[in-house]
Protein backbone atom coordinates (compact mmCIF):
# COMPACT_ATOMS: atom_id res chain seq x y z
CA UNK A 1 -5.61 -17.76 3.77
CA UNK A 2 -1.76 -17.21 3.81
CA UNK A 3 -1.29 -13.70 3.14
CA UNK A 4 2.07 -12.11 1.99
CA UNK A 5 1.63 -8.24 3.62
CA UNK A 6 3.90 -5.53 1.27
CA UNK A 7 4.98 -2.30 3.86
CA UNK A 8 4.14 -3.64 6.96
CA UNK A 9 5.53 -1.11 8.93
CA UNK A 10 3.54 1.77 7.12
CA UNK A 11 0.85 3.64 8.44
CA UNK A 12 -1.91 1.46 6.18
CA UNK A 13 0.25 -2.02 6.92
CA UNK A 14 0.61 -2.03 10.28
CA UNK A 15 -3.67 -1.45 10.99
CA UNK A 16 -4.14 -3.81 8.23
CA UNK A 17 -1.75 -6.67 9.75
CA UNK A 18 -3.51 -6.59 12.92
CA UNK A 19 -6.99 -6.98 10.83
CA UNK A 20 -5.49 -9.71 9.06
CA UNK A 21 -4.91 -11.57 12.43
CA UNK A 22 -8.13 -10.69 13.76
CA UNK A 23 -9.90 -12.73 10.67
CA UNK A 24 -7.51 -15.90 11.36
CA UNK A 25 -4.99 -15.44 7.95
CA UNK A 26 -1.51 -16.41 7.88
CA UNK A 27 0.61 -13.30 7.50
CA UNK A 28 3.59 -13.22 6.11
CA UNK A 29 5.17 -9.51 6.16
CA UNK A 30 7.80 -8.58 3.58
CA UNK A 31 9.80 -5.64 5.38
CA UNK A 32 13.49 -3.78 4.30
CA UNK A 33 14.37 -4.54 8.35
CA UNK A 34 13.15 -7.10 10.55
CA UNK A 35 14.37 -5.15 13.47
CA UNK A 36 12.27 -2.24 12.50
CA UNK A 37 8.87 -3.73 12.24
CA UNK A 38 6.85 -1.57 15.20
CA UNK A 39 4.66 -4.38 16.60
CA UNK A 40 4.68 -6.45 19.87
CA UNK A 41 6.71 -9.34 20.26
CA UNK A 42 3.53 -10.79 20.81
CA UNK A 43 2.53 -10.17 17.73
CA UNK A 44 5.78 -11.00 16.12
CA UNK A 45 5.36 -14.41 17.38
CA UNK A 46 1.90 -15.07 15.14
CA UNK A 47 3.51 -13.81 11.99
CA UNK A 48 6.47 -14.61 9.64
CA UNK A 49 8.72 -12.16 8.93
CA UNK A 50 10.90 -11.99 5.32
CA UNK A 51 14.00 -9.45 4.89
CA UNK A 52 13.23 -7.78 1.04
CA UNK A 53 13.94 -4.58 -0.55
CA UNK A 54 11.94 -4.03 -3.80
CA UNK A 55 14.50 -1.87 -4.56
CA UNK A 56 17.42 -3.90 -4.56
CA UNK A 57 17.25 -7.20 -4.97
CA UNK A 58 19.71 -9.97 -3.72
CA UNK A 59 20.84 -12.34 -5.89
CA UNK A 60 18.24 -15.43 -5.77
CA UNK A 61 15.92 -13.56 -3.92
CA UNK A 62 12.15 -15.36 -3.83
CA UNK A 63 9.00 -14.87 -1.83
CA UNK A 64 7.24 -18.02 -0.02
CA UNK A 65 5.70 -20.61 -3.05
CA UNK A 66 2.27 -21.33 -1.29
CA UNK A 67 0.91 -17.47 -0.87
CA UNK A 68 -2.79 -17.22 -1.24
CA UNK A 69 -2.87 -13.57 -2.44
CA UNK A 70 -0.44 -10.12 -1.48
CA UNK A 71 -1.11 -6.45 -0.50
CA UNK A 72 1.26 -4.33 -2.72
CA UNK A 73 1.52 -1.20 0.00
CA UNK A 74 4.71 0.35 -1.08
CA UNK A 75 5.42 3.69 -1.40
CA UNK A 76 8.48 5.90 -2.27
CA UNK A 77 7.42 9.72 -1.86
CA UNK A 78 9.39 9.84 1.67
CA UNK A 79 12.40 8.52 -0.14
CA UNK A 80 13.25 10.67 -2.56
CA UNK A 81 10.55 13.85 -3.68
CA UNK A 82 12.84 14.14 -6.97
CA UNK A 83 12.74 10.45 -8.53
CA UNK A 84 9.90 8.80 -5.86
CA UNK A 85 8.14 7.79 -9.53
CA UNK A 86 10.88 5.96 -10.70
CA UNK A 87 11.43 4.02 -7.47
CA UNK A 88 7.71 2.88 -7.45
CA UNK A 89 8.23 1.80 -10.68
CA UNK A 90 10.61 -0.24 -10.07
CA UNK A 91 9.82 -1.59 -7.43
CA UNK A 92 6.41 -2.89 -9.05
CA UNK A 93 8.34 -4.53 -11.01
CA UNK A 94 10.64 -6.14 -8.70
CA UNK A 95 7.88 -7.68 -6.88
CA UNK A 96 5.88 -8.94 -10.22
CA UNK A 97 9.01 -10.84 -11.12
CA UNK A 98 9.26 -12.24 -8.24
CA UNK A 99 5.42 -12.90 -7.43
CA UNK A 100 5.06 -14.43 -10.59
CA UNK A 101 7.38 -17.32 -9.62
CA UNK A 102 4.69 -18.16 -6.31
CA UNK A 103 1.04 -19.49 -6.29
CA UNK A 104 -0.32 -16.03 -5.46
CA UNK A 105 -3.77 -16.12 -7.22
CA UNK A 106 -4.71 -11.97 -5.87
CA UNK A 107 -2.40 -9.17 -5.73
CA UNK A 108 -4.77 -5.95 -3.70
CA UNK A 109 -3.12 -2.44 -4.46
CA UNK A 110 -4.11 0.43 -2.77
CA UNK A 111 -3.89 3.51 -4.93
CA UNK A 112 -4.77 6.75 -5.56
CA UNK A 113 -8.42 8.66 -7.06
CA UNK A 114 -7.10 9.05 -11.01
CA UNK A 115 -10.16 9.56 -13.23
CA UNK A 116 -8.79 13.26 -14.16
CA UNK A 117 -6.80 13.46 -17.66
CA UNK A 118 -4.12 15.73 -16.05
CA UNK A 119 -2.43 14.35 -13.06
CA UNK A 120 -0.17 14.99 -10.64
CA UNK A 121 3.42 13.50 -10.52
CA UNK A 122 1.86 11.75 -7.61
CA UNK A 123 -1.20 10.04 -8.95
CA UNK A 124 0.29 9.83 -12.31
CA UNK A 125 3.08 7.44 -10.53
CA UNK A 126 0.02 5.77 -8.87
CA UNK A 127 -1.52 4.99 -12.11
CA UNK A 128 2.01 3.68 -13.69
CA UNK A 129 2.21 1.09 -10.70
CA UNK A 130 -1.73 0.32 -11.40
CA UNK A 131 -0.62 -0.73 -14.84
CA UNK A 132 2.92 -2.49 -13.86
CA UNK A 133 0.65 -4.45 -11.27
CA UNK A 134 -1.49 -5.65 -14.18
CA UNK A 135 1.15 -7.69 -15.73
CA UNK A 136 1.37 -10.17 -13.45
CA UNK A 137 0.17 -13.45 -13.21
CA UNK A 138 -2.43 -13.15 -10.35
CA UNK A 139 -5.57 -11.30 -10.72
CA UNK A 140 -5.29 -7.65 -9.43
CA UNK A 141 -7.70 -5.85 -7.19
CA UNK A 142 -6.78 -1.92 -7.25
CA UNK A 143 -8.82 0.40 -4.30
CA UNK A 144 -8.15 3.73 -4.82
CA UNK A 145 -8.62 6.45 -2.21
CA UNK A 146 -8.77 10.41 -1.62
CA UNK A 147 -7.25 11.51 1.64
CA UNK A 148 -7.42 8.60 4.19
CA UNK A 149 -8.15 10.55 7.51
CA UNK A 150 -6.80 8.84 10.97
CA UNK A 151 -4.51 10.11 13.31
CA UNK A 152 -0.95 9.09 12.08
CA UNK A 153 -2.24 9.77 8.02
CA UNK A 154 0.27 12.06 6.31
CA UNK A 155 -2.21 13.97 4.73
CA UNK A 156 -4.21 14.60 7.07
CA UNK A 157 -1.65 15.24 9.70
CA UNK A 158 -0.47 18.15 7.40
CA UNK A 159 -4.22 19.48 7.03
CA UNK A 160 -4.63 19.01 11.02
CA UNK A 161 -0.97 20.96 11.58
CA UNK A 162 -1.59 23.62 9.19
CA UNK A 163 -5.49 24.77 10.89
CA UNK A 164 -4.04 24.05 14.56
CA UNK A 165 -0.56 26.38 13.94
CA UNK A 166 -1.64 28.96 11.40
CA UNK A 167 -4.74 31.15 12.55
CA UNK A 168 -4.19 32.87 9.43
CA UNK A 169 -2.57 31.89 6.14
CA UNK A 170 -2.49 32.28 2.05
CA UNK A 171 -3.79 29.45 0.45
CA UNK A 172 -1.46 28.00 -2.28
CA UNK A 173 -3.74 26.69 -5.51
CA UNK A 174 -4.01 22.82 -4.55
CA UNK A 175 -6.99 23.97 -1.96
CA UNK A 176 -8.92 24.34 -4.50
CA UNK A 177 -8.50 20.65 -5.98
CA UNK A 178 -11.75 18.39 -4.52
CA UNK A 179 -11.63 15.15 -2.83
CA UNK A 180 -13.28 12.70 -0.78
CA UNK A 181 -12.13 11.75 1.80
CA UNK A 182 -12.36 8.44 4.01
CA UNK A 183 -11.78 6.85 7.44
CA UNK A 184 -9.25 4.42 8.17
CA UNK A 185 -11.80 1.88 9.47
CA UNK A 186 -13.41 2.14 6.14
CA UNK A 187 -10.34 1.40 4.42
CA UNK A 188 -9.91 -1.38 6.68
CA UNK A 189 -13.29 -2.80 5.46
CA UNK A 190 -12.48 -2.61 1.96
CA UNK A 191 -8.82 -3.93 2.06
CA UNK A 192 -9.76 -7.20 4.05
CA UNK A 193 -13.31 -7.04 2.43
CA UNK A 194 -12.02 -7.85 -1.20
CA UNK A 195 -9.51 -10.57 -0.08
CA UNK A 196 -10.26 -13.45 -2.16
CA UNK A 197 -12.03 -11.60 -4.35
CA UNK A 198 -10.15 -12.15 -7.57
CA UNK A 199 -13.65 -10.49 -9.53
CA UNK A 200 -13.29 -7.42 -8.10
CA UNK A 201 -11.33 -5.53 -10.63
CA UNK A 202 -11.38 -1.40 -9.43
CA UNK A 203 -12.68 0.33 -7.00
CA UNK A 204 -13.34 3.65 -6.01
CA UNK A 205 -13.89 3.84 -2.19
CA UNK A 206 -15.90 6.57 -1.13
């Protein structure tokens, strides 16, 4: 399949680009700066790369016509911690407008766990891309996940930090919100597992 891969140079893009190889799929991996993508030239050399910022959109700007399906794997939170909602927003809907002008027939989102009526700012902004995701053409397959744990995962890099440098601490309130969490390999599974998949709908990995 020729896949288009959203935040390839993220934490969750980068493992999932190498997977993508590994199965035989045509990547294509949309990225703010060529120059930054972390990978082997190597690997470089077996994928196509496109210049695109969700955020700010040339003039013109279009994605490749004969996609199979897309990974939407951008985030905002390390941007800006005041307006990182907004951002995602927009940039949802940047990349509907312009996926709904390809043959993309899947879009796979990775989210967050949001079956609580109050949310945080966080998952709340989750949800909002969930729904902006919805409105495009293609069918949309949503995973959502607690705390992904693998070395290089923000959260659990703070969790791992805070229980290796503090013998001792205070607890602020959020300890006492539950999750599940999961391993990156599992993650893996599902994220290549429901490609081409345009039944599967949501799911909660766990």
């Amino acid at each position: 399949m020729k896949v288009l891969l959203t935040g390839a140079n993220g934490y969750i893009g980068i493992r999932l680009l190498y997977e993508l190889l590994k199965q035989d799929h045509e990547v294509i991996c949309a990225v703010r700066s060529a120059a930054r993508l972390s990978v082997p030239q190597e690997i470089k050399d077996q994928i196509e790369i496109i210049e695109i910022d969700f955020l700010n959109l040339k003039p013109q700007q279009e994605l490749p016509q004969n996609i199979d399906a897309a990974y939407y794997l951008i985030h905002s939170m390390s941007s800006s911690t005041e307006s990182f909602d907004t951002m995602e927003a927009e940039s949802a809907m940047n990349f509907v407008q312009l996926i709904n002008n390809t043959n993309c027939k899947q879009i796979i989102y990775l989210s967050g766990i949001v079956n609580e009526d109050k949310l945080s700012k966080h998952l709340l902004s989750r949800k909002r891309v969930e729904d902006l995701l919805y409105t495009a053409k293609s069918s949309v397959t949503v995973l959502r996940a607690g705390i992904i744990v693998g070395s290089g995962s923000s959260s659990f890099e703070i969790v791992r930090d805070l229980c290796e440098k503090l013998p001792l601490m205070i607890t602020p309130k959020w300890v006492n919100t539950k999750t599940h969490p999961i391993a990156i390999r599992n993650v893996m599974s599902y994220l290549t597992g429901v490609l081409g998949r345009q039944d599967a709908t949501i799911i909660v990995m766990i």
